[in-house]
Every structure is written in structure tokens, then in C-alpha cells.
Protein backbone atom coordinates (compact mmCIF):
# COMPACT_ATOMS: atom_id res chain seq x y z
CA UNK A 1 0.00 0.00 0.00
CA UNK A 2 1.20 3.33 -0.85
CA UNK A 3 2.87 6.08 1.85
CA UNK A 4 0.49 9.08 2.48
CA UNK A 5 2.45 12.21 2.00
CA UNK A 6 2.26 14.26 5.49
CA UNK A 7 0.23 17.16 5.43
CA UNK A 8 1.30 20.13 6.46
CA UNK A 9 -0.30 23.31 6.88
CA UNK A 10 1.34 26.27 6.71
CA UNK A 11 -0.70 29.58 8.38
CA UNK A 12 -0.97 32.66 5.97
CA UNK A 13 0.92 35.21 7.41
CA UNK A 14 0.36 39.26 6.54
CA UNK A 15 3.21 39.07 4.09
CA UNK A 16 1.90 35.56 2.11
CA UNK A 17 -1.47 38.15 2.14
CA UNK A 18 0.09 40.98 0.89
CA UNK A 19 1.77 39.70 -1.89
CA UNK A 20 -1.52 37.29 -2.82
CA UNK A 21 -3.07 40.23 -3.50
CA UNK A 22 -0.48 42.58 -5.25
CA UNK A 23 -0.07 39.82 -7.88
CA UNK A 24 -3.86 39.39 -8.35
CA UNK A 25 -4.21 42.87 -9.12
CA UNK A 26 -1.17 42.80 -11.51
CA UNK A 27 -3.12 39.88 -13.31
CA UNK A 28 -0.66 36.96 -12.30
CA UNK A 29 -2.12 33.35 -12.79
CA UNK A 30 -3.24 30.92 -10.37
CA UNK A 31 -0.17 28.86 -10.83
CA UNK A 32 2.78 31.90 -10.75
CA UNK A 33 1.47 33.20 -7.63
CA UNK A 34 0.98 29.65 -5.78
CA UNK A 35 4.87 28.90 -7.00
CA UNK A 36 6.02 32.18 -5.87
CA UNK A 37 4.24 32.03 -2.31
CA UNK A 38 5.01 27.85 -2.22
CA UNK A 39 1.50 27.13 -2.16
CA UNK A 40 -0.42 24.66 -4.06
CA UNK A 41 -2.78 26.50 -6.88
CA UNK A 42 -5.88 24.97 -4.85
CA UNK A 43 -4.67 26.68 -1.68
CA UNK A 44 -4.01 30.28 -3.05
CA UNK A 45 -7.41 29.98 -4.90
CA UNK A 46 -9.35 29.13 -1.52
CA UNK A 47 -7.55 31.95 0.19
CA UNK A 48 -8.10 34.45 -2.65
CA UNK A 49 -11.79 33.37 -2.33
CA UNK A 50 -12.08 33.66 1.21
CA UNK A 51 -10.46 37.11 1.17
CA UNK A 52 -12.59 38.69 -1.85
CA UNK A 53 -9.88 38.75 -4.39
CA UNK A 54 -10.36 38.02 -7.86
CA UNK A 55 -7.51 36.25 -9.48
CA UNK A 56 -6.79 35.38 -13.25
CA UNK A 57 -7.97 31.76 -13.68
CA UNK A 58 -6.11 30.96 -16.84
CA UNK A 59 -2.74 29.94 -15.12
């Protein structure tokens, strides 16, 4: 049977915030800004929805 891979969470801090939402408004994609904060896409899209932030779907 196959290893599950730990989970860990990491908490959003006011910088991983910050920069979420700079890069949303420059238009960044899903994917650049989840690479650039070391988050997985599905993460920075549930945060971005939870904070009110629109972000640019098309990677």
C-alpha cells in the first residue's frame, strides 16, 4: 500500500497576504502566484476566495 504524503499546513501570514493580493491585481495566474508564495494553486485559490480577491484563472 502506498505512503500518504504528510500534510502540512502552513498559516498565511500578513506578508503571504500581501503579496496574494499585489499579484492578483497585476493579473498573475493561479499557478505563478501559488509557486512564488510555495502554495499549491488549490490553496491560493481558496484563500483568494475567502479574502474577496479576484484572481486570473487561466494559469
Amino acid at each position: 500500500m502506498a505512503k500518504k504524503k504528510k500534510v502540512i499546513r502552513r498559516e498565511w501570514t500578513k506578508d503571504d497576504v500581501r503579496n496574494l493580493k499585489i499579484l492578483a491585481k497585476q493579473k498573475v495566474g493561479v499557478a505563478k502566484i501559488a509557486r512564488k508564495l510555495k502554495r499549491t494553486p488549490g490553496a491560493t485559490a481558496a484563500k483568494a476566495y475567502t479574502l474577496g480577491v479576484s484572481l486570473d484563472t487561466r494559469g
